[in-house]
N, C-alpha and C. Protein backbone atom coordinates (compact mmCIF):
# COMPACT_ATOMS: atom_id res chain seq x y z
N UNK A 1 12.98 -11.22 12.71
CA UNK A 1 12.66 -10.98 11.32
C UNK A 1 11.61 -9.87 11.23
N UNK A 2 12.10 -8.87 10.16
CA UNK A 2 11.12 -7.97 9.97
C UNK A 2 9.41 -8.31 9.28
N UNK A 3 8.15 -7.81 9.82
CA UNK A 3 6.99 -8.04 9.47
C UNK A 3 6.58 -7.10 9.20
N UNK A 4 5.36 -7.21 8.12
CA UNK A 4 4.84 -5.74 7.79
C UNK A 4 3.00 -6.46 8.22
N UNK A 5 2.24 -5.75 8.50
CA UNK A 5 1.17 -5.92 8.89
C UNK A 5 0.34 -5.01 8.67
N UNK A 6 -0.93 -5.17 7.30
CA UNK A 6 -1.81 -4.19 7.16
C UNK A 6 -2.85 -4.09 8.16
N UNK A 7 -3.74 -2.74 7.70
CA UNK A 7 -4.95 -2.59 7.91
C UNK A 7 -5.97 -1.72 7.47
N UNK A 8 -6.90 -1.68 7.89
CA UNK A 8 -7.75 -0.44 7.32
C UNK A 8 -8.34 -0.65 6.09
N UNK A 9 -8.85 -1.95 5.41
CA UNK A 9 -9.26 -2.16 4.31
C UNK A 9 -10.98 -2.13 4.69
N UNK A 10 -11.62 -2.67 4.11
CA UNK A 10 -13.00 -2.89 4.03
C UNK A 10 -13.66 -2.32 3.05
N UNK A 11 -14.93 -2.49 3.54
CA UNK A 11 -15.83 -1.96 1.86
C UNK A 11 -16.39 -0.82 1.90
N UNK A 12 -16.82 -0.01 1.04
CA UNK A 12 -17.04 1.38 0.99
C UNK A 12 -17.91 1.92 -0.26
N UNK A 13 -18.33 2.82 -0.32
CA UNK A 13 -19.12 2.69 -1.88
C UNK A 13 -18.53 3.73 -2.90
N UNK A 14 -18.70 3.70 -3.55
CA UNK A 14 -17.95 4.51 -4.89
C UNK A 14 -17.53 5.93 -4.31
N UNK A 15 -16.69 6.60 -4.79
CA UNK A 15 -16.28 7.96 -4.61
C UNK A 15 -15.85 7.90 -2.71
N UNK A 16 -16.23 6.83 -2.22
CA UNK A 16 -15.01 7.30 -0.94
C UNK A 16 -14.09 7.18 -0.71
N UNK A 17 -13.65 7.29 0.20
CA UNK A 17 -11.79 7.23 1.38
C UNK A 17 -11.71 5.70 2.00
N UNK A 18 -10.55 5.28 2.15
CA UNK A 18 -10.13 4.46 2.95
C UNK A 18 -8.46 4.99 2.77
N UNK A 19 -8.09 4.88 4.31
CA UNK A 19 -6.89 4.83 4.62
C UNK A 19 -6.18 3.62 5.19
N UNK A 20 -5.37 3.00 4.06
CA UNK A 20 -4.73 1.79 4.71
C UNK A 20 -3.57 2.29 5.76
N UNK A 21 -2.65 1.41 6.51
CA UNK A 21 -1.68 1.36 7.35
C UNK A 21 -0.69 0.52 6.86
N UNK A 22 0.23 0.17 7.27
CA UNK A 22 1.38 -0.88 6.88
C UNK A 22 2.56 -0.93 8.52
N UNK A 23 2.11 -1.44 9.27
CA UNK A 23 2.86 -0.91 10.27
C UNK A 23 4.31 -1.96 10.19
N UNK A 24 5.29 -1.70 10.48
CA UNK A 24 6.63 -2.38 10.25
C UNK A 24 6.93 -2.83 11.73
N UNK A 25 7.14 -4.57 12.39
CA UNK A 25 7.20 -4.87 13.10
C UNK A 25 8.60 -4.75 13.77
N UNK A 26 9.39 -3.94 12.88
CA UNK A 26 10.92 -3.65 13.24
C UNK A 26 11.24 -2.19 12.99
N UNK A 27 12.47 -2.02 12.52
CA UNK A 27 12.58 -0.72 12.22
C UNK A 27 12.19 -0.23 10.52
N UNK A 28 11.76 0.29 10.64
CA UNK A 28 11.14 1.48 9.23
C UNK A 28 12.42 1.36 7.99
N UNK A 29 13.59 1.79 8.62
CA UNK A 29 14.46 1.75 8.32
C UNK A 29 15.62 0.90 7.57
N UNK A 30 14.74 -0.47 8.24
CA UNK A 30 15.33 -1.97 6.89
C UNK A 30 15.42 -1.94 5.71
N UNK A 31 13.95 -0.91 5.60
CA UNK A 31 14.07 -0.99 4.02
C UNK A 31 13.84 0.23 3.14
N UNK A 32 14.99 -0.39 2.00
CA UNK A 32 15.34 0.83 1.42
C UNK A 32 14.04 1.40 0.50
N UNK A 33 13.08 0.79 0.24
CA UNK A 33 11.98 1.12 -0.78
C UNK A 33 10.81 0.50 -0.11
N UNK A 34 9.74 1.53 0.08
CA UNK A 34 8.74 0.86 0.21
C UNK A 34 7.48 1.06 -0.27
N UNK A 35 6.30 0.05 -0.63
CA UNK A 35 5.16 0.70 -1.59
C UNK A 35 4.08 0.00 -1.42
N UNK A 36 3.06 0.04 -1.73
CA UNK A 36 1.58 -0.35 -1.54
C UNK A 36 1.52 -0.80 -3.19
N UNK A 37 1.02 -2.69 -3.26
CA UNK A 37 0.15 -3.22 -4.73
C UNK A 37 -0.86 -3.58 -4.10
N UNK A 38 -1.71 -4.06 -5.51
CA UNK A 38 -2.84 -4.59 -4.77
C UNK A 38 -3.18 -5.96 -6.43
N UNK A 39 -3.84 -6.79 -5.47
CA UNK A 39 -4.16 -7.86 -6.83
C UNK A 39 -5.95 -8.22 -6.55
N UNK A 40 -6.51 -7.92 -7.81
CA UNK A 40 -7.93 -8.34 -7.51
C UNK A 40 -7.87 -9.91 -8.52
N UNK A 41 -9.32 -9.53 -7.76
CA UNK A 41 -9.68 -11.85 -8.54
C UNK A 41 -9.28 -11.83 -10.10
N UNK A 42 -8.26 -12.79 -10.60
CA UNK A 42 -8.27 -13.19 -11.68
C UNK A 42 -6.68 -12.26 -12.32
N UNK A 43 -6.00 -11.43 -11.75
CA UNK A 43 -5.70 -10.46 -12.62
C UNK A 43 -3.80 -10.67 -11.37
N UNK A 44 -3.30 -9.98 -12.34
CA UNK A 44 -1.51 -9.94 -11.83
C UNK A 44 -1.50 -8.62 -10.54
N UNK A 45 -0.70 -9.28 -9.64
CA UNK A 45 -0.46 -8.03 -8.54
C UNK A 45 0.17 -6.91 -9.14
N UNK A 46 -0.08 -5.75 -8.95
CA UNK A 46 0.09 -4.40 -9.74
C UNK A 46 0.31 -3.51 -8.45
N UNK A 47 1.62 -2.81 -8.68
CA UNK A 47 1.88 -1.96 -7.87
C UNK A 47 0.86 -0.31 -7.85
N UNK A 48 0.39 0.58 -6.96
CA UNK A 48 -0.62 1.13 -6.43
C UNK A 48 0.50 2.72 -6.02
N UNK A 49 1.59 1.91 -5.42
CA UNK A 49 1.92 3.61 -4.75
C UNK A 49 3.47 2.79 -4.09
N UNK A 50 4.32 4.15 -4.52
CA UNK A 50 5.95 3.57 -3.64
C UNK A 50 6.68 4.32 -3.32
N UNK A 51 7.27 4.07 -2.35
CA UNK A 51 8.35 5.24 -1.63
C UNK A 51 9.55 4.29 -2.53
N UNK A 52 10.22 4.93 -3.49
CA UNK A 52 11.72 4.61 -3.83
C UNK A 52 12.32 5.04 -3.13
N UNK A 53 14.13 4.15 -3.31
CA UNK A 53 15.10 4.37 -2.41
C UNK A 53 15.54 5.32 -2.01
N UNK A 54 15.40 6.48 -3.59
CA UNK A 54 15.78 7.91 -3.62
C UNK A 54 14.48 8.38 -2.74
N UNK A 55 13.41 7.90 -2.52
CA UNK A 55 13.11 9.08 -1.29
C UNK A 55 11.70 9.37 -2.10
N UNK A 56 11.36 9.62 -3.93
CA UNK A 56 11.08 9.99 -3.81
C UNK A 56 9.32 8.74 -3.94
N UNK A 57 8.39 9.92 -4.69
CA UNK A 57 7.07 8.80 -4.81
C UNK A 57 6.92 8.45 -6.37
N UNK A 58 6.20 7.33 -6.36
CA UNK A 58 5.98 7.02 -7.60
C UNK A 58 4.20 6.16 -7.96
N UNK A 59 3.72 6.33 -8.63
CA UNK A 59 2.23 6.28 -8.93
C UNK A 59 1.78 5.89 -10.36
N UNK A 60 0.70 4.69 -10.55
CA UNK A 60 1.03 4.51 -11.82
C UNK A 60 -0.30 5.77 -12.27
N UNK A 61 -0.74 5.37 -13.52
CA UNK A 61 -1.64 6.11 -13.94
C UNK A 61 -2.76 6.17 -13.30
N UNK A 62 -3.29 5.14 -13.46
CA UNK A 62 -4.67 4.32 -12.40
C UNK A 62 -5.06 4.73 -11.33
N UNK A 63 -3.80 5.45 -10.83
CA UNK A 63 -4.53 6.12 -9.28
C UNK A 63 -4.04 7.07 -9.15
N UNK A 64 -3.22 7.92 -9.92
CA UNK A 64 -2.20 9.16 -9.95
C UNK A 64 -3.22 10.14 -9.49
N UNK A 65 -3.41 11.47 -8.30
CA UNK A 65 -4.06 12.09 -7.81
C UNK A 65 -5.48 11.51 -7.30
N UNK A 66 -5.50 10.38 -7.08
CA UNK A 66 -6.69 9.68 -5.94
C UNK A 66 -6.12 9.20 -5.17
N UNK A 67 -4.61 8.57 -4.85
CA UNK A 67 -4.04 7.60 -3.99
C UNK A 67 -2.95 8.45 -3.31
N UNK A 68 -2.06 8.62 -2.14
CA UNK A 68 -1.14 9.17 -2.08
C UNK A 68 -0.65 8.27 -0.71
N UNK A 69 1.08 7.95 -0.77
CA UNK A 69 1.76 6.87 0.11
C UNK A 69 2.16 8.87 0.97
N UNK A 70 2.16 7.91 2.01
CA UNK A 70 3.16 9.09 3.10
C UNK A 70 3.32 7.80 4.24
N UNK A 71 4.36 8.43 5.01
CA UNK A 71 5.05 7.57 5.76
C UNK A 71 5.04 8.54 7.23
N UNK A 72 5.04 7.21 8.40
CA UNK A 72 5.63 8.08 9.68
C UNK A 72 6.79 7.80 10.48
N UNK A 73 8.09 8.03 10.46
CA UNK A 73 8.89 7.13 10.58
C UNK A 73 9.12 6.46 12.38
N UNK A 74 8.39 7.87 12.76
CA UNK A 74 8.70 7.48 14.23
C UNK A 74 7.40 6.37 15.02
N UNK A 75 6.42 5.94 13.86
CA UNK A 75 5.55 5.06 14.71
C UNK A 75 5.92 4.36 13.14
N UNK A 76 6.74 3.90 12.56
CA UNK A 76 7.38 2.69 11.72
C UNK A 76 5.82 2.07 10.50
N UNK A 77 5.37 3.45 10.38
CA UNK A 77 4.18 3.45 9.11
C UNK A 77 4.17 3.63 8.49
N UNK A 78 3.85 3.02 7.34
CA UNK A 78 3.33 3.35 6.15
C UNK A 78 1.76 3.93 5.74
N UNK A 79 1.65 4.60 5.02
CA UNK A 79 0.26 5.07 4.80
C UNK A 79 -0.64 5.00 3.28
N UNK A 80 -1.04 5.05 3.15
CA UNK A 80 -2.32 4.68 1.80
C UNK A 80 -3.19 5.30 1.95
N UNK A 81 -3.23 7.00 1.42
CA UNK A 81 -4.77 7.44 1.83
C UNK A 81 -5.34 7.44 -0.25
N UNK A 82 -6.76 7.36 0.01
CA UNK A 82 -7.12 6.36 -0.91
C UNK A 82 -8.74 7.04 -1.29
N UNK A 83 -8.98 8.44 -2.19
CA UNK A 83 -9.77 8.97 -2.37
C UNK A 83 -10.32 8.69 -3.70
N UNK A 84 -11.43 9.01 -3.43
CA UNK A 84 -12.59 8.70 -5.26
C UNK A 84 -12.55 7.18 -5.58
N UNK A 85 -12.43 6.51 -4.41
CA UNK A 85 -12.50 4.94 -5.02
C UNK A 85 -13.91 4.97 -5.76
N UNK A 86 -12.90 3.90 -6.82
CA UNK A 86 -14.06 3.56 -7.80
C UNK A 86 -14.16 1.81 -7.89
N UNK A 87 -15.08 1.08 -8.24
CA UNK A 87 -15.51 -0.05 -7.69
C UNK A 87 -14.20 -0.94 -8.52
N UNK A 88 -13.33 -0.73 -9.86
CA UNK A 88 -11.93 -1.50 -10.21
C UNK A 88 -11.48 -1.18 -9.40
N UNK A 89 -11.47 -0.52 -8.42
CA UNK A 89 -10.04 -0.23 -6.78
C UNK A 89 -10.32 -1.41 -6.24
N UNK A 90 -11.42 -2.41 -6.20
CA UNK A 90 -11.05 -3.42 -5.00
C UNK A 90 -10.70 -4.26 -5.50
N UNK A 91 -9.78 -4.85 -4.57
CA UNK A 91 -8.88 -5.60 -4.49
C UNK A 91 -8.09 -6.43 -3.23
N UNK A 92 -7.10 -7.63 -2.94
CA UNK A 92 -6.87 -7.24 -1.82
C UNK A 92 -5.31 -6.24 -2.05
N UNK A 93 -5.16 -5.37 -0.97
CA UNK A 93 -4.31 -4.44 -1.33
C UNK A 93 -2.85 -4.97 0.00
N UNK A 94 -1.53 -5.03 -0.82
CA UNK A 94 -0.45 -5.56 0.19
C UNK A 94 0.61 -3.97 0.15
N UNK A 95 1.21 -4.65 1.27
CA UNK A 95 2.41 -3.93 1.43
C UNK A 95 3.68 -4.50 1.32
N UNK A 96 4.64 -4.04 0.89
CA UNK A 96 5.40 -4.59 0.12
C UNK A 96 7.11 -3.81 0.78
N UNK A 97 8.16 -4.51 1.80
CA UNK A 97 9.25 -3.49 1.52
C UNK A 97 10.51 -4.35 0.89
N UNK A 98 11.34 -3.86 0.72
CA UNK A 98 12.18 -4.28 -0.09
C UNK A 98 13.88 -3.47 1.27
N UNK A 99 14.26 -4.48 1.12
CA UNK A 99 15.76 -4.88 2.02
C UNK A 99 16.66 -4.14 1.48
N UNK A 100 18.06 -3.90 2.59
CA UNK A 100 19.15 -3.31 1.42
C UNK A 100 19.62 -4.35 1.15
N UNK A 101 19.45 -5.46 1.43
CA UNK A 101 19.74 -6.68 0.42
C UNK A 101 19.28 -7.06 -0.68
N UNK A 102 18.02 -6.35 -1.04
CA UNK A 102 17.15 -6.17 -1.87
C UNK A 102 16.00 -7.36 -1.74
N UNK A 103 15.98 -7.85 -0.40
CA UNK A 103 14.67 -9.04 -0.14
C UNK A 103 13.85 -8.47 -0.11
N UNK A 104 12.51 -9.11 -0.67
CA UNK A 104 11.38 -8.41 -0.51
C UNK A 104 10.34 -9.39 0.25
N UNK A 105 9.93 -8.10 1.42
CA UNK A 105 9.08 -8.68 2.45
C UNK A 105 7.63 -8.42 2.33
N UNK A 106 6.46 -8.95 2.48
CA UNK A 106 5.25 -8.66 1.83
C UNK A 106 4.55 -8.55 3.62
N UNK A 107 3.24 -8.08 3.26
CA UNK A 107 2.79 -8.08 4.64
C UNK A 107 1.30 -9.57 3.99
N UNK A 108 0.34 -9.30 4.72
CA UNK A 108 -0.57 -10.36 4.68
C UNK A 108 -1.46 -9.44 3.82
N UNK A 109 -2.25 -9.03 3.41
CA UNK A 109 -2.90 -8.01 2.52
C UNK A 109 -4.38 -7.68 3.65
N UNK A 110 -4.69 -6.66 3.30
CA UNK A 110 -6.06 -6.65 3.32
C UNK A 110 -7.19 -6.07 2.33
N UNK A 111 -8.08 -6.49 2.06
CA UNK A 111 -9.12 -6.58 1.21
C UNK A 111 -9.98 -5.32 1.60
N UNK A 112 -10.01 -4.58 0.17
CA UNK A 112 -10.70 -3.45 -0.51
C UNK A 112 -11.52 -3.73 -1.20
N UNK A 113 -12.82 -3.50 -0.91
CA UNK A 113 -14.28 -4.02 -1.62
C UNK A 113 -14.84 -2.39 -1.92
N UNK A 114 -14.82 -1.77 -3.38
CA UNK A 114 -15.52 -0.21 -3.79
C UNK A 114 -16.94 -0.79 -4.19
N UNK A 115 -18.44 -0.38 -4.02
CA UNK A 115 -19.74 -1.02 -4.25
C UNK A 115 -20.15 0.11 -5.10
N UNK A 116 -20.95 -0.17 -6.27
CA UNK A 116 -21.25 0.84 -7.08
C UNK A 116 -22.26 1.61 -7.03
């Protein structure tokens, strides 16, 4: 069974970088869509950044030119680089792929703490 497994979260203070990971314990290739949410205390998981099926990216407002997904296919990664955090960015942040069966596989999250 395919696993997704983050990393690279932790805490950081306003206006920096963190680069998450998403590494895929199988092939990259299972799935047809893949994307980075994140859910903080109290509030609904909200998608962050996604590779659609077509290939291409998609971003909501909230992080549109601070966040950007890129992928590596030959070391089966996903990427989250993650600039101008501001202290609403933390959260814990998951990875998320989606099957051509259309199952969706989550990884374990890891936790994004921005300090003001």
């Amino acid at each position: 069974q395919v696993q997704l497994v983050e990393s690279g979260g932790g805490l950081v203070q306003a206006g920096g970088s963190l680069r998450l990971s998403c590494v895929v314990s199988g092939s990259i290739f299972s799935f047809r869509a893949m994307g980075w949410y994140r859910q903080a205390p109290g509030k609904q998981r909200e998608l962050v950044a996604e590779f659609t099926s077509g290939g291409s990216t998609n971003y909501p407002d909230s992080v549109k030119g601070r966040f950007t997904i890129s992928r590596d296919n030959a070391k089966s990664t996903v990427y989250l680089q993650m600039n101008s955090l501001k202290p609403e960015d933390t959260a814990v942040y998951y990875c998320k792929g989606t099957t051509w069966r259309y199952l969706e596989v989550w990884g374990q999250g890891t936790l994004v703490t921005v300090s003001s």
